[in-house]
PDB file of N, CA and C in Angstrom:
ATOM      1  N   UNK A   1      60.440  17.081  57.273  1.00  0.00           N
ATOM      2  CA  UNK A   1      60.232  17.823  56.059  1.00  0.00           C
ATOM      3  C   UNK A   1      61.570  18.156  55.393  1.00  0.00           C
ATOM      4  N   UNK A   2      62.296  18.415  56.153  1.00  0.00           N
ATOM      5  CA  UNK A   2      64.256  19.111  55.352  1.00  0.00           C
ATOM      6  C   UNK A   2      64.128  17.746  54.986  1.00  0.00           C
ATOM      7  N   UNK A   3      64.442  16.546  55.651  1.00  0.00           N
ATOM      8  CA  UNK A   3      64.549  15.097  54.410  1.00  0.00           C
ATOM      9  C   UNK A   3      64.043  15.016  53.723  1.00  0.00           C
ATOM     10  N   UNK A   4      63.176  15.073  53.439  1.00  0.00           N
ATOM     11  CA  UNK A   4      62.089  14.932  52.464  1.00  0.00           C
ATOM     12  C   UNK A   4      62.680  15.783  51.357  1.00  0.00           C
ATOM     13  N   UNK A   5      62.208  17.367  51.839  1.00  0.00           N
ATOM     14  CA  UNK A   5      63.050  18.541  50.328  1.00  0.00           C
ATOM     15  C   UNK A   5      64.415  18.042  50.084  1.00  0.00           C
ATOM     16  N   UNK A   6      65.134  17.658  50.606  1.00  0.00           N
ATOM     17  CA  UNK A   6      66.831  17.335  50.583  1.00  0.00           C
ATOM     18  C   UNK A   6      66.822  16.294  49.740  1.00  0.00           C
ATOM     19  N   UNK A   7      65.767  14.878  49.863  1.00  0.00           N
ATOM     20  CA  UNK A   7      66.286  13.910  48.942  1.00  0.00           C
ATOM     21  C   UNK A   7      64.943  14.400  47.612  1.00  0.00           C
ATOM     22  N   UNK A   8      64.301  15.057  47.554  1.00  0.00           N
ATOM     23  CA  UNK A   8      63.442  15.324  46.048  1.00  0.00           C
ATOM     24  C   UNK A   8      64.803  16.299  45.140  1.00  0.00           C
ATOM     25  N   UNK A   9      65.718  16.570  45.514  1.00  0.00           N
ATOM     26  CA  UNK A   9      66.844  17.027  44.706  1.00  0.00           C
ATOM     27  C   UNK A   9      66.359  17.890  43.876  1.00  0.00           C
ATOM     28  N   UNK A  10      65.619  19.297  44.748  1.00  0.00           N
ATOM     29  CA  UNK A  10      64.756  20.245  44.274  1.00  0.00           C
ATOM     30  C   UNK A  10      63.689  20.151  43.197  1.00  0.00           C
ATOM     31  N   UNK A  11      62.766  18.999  43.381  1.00  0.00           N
ATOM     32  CA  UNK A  11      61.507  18.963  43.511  1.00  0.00           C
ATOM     33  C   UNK A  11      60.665  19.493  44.438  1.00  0.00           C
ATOM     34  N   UNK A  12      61.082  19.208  45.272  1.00  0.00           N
ATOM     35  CA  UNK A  12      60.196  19.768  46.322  1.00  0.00           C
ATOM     36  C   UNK A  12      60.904  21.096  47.274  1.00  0.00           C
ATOM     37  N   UNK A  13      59.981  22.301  47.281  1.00  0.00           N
ATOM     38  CA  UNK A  13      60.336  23.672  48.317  1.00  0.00           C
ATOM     39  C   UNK A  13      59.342  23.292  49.598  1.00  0.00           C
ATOM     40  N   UNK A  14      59.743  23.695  50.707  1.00  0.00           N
ATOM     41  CA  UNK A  14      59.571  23.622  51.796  1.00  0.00           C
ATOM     42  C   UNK A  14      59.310  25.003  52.377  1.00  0.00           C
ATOM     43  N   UNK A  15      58.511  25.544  52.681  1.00  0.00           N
ATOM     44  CA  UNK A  15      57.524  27.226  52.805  1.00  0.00           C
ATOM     45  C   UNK A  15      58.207  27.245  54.351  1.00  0.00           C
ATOM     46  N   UNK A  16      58.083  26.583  55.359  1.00  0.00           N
ATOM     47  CA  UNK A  16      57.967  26.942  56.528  1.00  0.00           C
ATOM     48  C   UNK A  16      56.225  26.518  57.432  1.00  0.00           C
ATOM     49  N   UNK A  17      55.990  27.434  57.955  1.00  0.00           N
ATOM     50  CA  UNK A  17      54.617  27.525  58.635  1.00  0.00           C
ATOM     51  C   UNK A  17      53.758  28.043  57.930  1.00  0.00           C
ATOM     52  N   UNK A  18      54.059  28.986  56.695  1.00  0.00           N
ATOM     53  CA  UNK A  18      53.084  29.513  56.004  1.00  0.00           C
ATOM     54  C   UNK A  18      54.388  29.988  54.214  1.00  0.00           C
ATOM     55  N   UNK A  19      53.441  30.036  53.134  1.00  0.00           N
ATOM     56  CA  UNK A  19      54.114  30.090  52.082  1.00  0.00           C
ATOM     57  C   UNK A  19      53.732  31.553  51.400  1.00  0.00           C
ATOM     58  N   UNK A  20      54.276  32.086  50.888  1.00  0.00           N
ATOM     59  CA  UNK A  20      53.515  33.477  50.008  1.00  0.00           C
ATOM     60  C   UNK A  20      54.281  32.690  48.439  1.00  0.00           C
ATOM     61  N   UNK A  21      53.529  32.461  47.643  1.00  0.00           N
ATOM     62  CA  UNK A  21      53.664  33.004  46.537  1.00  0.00           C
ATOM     63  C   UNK A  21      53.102  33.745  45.300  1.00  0.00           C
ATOM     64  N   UNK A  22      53.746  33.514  43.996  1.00  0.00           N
ATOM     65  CA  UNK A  22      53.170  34.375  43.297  1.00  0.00           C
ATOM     66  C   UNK A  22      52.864  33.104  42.102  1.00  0.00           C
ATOM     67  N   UNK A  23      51.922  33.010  41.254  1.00  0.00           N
ATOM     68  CA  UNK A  23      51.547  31.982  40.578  1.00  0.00           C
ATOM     69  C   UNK A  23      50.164  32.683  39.499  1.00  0.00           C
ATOM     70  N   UNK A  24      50.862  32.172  38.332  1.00  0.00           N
ATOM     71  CA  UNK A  24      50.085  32.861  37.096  1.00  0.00           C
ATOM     72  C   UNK A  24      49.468  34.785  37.387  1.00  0.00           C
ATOM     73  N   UNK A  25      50.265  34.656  37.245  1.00  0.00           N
ATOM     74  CA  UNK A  25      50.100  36.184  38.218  1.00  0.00           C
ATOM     75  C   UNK A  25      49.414  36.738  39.373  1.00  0.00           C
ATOM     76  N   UNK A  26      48.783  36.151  39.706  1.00  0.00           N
ATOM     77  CA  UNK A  26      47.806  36.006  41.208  1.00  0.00           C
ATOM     78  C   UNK A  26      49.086  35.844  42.684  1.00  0.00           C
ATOM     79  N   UNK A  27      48.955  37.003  43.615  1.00  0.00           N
ATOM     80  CA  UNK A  27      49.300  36.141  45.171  1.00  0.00           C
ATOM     81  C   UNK A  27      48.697  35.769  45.935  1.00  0.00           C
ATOM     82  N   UNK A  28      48.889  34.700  46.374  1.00  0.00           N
ATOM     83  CA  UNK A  28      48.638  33.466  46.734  1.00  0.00           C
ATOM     84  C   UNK A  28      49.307  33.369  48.456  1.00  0.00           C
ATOM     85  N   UNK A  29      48.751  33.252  49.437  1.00  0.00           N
ATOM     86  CA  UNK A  29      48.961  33.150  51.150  1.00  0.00           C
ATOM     87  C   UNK A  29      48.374  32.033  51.184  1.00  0.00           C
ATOM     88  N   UNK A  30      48.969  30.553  52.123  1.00  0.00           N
ATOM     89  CA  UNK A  30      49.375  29.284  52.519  1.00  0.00           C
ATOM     90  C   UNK A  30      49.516  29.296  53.780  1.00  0.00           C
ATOM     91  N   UNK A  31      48.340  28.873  54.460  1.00  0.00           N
ATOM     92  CA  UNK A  31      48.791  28.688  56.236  1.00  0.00           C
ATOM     93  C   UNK A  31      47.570  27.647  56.385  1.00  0.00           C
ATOM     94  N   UNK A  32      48.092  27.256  57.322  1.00  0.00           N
ATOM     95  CA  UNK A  32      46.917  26.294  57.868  1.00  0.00           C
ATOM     96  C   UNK A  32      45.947  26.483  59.082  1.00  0.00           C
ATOM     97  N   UNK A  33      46.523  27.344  59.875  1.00  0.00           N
ATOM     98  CA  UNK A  33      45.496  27.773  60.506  1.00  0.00           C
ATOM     99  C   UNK A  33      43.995  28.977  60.036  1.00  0.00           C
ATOM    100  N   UNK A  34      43.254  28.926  59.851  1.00  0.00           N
ATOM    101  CA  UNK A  34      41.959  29.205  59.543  1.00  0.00           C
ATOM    102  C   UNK A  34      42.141  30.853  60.113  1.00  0.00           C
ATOM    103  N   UNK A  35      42.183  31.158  61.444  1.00  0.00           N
ATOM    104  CA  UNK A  35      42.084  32.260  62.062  1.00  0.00           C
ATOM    105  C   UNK A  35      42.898  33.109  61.076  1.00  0.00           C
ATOM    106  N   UNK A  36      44.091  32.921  61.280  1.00  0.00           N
ATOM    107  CA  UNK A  36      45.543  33.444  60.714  1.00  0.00           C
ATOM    108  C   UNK A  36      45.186  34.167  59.528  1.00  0.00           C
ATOM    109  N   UNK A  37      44.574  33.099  58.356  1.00  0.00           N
ATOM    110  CA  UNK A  37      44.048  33.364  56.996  1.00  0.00           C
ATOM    111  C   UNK A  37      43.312  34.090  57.090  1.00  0.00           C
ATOM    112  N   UNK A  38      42.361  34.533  57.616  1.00  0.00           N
ATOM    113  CA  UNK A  38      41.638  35.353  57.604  1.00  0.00           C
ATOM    114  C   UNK A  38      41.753  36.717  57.882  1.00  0.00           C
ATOM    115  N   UNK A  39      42.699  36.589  58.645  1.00  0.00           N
ATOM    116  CA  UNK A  39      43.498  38.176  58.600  1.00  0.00           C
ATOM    117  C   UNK A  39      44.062  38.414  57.700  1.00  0.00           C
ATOM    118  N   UNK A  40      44.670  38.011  57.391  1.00  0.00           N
ATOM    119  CA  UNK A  40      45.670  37.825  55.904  1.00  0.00           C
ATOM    120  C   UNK A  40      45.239  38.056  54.921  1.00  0.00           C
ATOM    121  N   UNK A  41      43.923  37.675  55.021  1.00  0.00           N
ATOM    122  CA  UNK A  41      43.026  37.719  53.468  1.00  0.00           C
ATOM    123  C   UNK A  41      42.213  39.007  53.572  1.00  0.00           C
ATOM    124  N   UNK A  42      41.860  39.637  55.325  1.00  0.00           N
ATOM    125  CA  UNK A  42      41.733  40.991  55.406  1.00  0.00           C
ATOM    126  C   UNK A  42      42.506  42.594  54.948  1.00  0.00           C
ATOM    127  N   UNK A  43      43.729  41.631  55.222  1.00  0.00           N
ATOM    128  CA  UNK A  43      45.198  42.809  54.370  1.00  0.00           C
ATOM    129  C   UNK A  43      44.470  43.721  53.433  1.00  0.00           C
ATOM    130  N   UNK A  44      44.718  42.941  52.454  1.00  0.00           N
ATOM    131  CA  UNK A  44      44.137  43.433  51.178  1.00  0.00           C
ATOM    132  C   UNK A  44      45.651  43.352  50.135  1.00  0.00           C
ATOM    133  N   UNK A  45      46.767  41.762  50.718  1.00  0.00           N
ATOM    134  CA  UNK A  45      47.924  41.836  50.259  1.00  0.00           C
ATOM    135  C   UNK A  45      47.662  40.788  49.442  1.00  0.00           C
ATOM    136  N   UNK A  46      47.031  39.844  49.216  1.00  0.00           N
ATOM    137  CA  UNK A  46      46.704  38.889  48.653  1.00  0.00           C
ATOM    138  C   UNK A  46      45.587  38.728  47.617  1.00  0.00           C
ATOM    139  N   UNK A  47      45.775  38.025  46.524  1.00  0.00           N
ATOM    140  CA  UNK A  47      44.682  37.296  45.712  1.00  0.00           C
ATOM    141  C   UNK A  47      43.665  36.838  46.231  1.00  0.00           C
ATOM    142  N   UNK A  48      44.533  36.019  46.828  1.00  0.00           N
ATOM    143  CA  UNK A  48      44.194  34.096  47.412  1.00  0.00           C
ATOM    144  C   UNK A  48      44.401  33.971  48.822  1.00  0.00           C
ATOM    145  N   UNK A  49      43.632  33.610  49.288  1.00  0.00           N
ATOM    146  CA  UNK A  49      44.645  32.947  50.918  1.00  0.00           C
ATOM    147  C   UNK A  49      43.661  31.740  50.943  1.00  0.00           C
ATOM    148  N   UNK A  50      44.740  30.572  51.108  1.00  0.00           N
ATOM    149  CA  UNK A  50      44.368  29.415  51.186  1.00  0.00           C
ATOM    150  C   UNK A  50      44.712  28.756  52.850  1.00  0.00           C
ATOM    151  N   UNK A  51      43.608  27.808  53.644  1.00  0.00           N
ATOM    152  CA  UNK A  51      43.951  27.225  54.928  1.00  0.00           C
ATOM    153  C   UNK A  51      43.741  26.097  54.947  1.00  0.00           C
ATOM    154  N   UNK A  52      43.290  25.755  56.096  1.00  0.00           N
ATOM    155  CA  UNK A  52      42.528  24.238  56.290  1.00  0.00           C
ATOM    156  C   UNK A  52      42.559  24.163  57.880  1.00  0.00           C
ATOM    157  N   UNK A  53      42.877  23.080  58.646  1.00  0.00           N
ATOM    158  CA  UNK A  53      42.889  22.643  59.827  1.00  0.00           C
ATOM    159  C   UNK A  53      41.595  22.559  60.692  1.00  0.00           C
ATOM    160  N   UNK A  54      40.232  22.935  59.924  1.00  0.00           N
ATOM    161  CA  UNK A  54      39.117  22.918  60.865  1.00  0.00           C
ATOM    162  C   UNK A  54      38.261  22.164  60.239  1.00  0.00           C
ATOM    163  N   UNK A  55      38.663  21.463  58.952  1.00  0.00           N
ATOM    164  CA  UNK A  55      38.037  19.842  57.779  1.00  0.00           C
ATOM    165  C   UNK A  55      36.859  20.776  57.835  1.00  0.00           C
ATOM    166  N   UNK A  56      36.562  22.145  56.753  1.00  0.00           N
ATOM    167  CA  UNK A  56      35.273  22.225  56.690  1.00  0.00           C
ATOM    168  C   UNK A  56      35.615  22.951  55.471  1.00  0.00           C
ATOM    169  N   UNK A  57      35.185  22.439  54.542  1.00  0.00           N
ATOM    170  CA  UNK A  57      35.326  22.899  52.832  1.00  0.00           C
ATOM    171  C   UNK A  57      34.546  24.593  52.922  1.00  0.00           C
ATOM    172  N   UNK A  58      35.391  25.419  52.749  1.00  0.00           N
ATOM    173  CA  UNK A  58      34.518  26.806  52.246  1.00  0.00           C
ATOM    174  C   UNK A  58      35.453  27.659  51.158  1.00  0.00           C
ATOM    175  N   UNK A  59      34.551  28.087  50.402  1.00  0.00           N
ATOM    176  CA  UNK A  59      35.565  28.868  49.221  1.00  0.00           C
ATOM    177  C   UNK A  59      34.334  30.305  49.446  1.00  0.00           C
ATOM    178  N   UNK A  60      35.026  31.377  49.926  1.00  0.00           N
ATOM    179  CA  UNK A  60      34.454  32.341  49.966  1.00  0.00           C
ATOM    180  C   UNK A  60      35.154  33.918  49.974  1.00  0.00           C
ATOM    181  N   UNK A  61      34.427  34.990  49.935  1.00  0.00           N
ATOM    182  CA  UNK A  61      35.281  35.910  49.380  1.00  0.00           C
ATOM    183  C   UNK A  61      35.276  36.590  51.048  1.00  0.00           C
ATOM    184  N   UNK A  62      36.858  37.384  51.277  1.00  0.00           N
ATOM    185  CA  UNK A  62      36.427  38.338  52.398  1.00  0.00           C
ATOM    186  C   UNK A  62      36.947  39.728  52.534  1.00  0.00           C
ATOM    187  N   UNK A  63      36.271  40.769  52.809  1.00  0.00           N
ATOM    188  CA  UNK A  63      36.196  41.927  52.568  1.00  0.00           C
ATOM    189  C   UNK A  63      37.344  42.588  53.635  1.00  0.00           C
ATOM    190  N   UNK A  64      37.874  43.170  52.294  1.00  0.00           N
ATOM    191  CA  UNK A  64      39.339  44.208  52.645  1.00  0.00           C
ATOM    192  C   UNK A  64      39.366  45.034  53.622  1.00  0.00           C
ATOM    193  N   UNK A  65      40.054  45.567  54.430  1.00  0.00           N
ATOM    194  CA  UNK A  65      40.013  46.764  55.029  1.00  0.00           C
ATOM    195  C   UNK A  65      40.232  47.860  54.095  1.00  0.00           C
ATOM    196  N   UNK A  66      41.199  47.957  53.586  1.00  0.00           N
ATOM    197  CA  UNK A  66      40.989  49.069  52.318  1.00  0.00           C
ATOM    198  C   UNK A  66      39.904  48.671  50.717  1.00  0.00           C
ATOM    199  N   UNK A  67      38.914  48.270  51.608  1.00  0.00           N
ATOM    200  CA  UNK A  67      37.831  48.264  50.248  1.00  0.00           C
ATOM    201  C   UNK A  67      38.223  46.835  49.400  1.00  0.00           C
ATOM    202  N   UNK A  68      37.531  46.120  48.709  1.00  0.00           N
ATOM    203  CA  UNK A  68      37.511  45.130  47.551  1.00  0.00           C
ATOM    204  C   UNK A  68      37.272  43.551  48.836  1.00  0.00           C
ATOM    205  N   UNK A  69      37.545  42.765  48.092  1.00  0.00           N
ATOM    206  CA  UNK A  69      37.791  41.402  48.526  1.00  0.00           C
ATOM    207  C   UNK A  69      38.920  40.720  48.397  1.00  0.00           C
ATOM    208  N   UNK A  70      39.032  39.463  49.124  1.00  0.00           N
ATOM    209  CA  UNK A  70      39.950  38.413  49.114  1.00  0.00           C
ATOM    210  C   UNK A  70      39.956  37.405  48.995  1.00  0.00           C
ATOM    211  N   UNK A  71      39.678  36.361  47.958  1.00  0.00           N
ATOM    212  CA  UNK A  71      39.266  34.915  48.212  1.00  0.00           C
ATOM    213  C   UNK A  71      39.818  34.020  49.233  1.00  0.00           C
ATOM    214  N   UNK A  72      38.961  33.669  49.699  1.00  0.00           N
ATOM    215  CA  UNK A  72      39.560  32.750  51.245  1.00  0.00           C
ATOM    216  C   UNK A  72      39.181  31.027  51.223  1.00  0.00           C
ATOM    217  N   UNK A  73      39.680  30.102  50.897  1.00  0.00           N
ATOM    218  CA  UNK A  73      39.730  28.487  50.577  1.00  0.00           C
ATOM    219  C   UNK A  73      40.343  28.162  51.720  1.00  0.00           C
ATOM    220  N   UNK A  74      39.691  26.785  52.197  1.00  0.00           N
ATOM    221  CA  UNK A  74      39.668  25.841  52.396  1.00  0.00           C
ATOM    222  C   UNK A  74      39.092  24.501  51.971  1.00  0.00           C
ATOM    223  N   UNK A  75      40.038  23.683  51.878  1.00  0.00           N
ATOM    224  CA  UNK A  75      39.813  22.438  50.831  1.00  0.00           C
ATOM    225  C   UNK A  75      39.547  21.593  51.426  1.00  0.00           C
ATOM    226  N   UNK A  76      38.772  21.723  53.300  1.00  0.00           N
ATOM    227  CA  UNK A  76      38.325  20.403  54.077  1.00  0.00           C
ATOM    228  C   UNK A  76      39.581  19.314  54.342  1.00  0.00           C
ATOM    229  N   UNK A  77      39.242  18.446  53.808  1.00  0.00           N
ATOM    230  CA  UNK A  77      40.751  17.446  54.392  1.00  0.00           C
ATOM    231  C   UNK A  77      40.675  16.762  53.282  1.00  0.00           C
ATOM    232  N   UNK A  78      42.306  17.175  52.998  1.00  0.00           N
ATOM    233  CA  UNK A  78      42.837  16.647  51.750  1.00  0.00           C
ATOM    234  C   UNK A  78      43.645  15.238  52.014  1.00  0.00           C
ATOM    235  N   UNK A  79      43.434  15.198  53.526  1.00  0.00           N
ATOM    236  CA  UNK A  79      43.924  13.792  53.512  1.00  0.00           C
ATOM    237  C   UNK A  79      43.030  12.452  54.040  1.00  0.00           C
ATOM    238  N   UNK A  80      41.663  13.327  54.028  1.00  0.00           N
ATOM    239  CA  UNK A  80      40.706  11.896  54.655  1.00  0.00           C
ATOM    240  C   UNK A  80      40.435  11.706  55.403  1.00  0.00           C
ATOM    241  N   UNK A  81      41.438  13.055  57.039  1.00  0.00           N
ATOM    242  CA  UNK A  81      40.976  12.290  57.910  1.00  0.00           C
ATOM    243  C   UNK A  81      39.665  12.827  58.580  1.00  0.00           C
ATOM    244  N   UNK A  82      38.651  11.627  59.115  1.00  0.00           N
ATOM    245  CA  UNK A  82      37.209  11.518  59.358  1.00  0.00           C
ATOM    246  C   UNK A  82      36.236  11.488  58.636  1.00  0.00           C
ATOM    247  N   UNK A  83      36.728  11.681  57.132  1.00  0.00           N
ATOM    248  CA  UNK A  83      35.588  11.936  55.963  1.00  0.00           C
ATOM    249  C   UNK A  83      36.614  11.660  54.771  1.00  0.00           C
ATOM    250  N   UNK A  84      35.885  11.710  53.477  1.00  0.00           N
ATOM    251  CA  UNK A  84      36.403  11.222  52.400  1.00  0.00           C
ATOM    252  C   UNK A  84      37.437  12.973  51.816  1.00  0.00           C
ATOM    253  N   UNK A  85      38.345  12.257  51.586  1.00  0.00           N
ATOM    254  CA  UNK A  85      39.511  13.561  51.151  1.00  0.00           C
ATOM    255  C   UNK A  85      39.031  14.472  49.808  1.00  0.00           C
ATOM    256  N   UNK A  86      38.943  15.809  49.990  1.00  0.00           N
ATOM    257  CA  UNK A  86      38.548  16.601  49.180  1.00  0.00           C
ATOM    258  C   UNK A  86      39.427  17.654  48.850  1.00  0.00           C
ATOM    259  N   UNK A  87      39.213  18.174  47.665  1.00  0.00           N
ATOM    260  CA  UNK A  87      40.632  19.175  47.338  1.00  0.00           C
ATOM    261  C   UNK A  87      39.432  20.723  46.631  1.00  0.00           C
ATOM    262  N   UNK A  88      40.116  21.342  46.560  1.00  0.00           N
ATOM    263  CA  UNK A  88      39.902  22.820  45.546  1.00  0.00           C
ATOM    264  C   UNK A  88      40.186  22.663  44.250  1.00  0.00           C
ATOM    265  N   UNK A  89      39.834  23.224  43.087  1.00  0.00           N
ATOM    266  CA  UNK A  89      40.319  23.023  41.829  1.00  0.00           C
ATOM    267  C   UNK A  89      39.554  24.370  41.522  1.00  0.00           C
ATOM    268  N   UNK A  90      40.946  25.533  41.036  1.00  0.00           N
ATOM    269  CA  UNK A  90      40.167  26.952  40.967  1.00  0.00           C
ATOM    270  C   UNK A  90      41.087  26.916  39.439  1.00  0.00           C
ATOM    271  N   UNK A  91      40.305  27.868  38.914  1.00  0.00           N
ATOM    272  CA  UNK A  91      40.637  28.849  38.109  1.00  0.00           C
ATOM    273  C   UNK A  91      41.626  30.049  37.982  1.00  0.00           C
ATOM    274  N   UNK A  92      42.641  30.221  38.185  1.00  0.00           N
ATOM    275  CA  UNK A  92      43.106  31.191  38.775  1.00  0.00           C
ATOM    276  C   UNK A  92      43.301  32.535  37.592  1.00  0.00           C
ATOM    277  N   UNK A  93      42.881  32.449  36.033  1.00  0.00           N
ATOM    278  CA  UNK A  93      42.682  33.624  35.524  1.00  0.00           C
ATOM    279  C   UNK A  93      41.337  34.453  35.528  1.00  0.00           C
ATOM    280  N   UNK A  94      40.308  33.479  35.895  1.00  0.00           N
ATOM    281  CA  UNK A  94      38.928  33.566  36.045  1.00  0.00           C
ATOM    282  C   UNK A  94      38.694  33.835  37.619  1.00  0.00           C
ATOM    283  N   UNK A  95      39.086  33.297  38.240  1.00  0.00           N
ATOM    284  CA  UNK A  95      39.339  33.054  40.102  1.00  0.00           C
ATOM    285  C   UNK A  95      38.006  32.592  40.118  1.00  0.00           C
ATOM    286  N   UNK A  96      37.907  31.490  39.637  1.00  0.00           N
ATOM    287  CA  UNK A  96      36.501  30.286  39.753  1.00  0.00           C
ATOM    288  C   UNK A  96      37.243  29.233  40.314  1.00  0.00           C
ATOM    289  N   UNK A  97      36.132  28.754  41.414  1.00  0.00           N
ATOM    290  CA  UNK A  97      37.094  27.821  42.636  1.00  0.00           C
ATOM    291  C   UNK A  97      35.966  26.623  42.709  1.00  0.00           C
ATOM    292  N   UNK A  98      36.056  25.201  43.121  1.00  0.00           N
ATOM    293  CA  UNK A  98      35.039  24.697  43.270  1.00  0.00           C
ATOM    294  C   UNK A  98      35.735  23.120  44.433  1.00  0.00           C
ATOM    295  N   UNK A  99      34.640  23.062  45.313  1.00  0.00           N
ATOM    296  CA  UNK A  99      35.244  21.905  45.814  1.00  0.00           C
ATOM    297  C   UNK A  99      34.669  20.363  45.100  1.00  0.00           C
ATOM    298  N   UNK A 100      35.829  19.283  45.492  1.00  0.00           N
ATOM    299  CA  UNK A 100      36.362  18.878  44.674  1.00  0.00           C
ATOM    300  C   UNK A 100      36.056  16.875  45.623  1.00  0.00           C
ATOM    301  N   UNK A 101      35.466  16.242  45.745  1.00  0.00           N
ATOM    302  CA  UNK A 101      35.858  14.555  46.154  1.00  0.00           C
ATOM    303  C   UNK A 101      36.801  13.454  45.631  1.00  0.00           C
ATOM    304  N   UNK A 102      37.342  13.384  46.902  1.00  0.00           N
ATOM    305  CA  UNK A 102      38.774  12.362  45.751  1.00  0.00           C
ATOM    306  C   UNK A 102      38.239  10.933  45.712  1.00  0.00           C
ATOM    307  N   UNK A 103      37.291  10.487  44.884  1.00  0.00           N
ATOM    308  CA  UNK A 103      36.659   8.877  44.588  1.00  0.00           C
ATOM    309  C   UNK A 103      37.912   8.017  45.092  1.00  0.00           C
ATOM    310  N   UNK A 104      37.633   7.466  45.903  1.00  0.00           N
ATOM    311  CA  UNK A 104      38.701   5.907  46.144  1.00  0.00           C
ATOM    312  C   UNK A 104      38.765   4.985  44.602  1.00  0.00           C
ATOM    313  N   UNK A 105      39.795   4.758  44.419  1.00  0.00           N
ATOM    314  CA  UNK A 105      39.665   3.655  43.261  1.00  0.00           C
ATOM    315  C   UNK A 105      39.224   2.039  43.932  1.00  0.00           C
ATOM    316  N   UNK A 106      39.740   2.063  44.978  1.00  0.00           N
ATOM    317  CA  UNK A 106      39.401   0.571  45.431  1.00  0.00           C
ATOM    318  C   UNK A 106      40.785  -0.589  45.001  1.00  0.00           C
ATOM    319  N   UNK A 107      40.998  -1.359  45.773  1.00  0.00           N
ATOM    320  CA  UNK A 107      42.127  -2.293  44.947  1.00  0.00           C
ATOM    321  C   UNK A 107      41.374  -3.590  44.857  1.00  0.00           C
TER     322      UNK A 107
END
């Protein structure tokens, strides 16, 4: 991954194991483990907490410890593997989320 960010000649940031940011004014939590996120999204520090690693598409809300919700995504497997690659495509001023099939073009 450092090769990779090193030769995109800051195109590309590199988070670590997990990313926080901030994006159209919404924050936004990045991990891939499923468990993890879900605590995270329990905080009540986040918008968004986004995972994956268990290939099972769910976009759902989860309830704060200090009261409200947290949207919690997973986008299944964005890379295909065992099933056809699927992504998220949300809304983020609306926080409308929907999953998403990536059609093969075929060569």
């Amino acid at each position: 991954m450092t090769r990779l960010v090193a030769a995109s000649k800051g195109g590309l940031v590199y988070h670590g194991e997990d990313a926080r940011i901030e994006f159209a004014g919404r924050r936004i939590f990045m991990v891939h483990d499923p468990h993890y996120a879900h605590a995270l999204a329990c905080t009540g520090d986040w918008d968004l907490v986004c995972c994956g690693h268990d290939h099972r598409a769910s976009i759902g809300k989860v309830r704060r410890v200090r009261g409200g919700t947290t949207w919690l995504i997973n986008p299944d497997t964005v890379a295909g593997i065992g099933a056809p690659p699927t992504y998220v495509l949300g809304n983020l001023a609306r926080m409308e989320f929907s999953v998403a099939t990536l059609e093969s073009g075929g060569a």
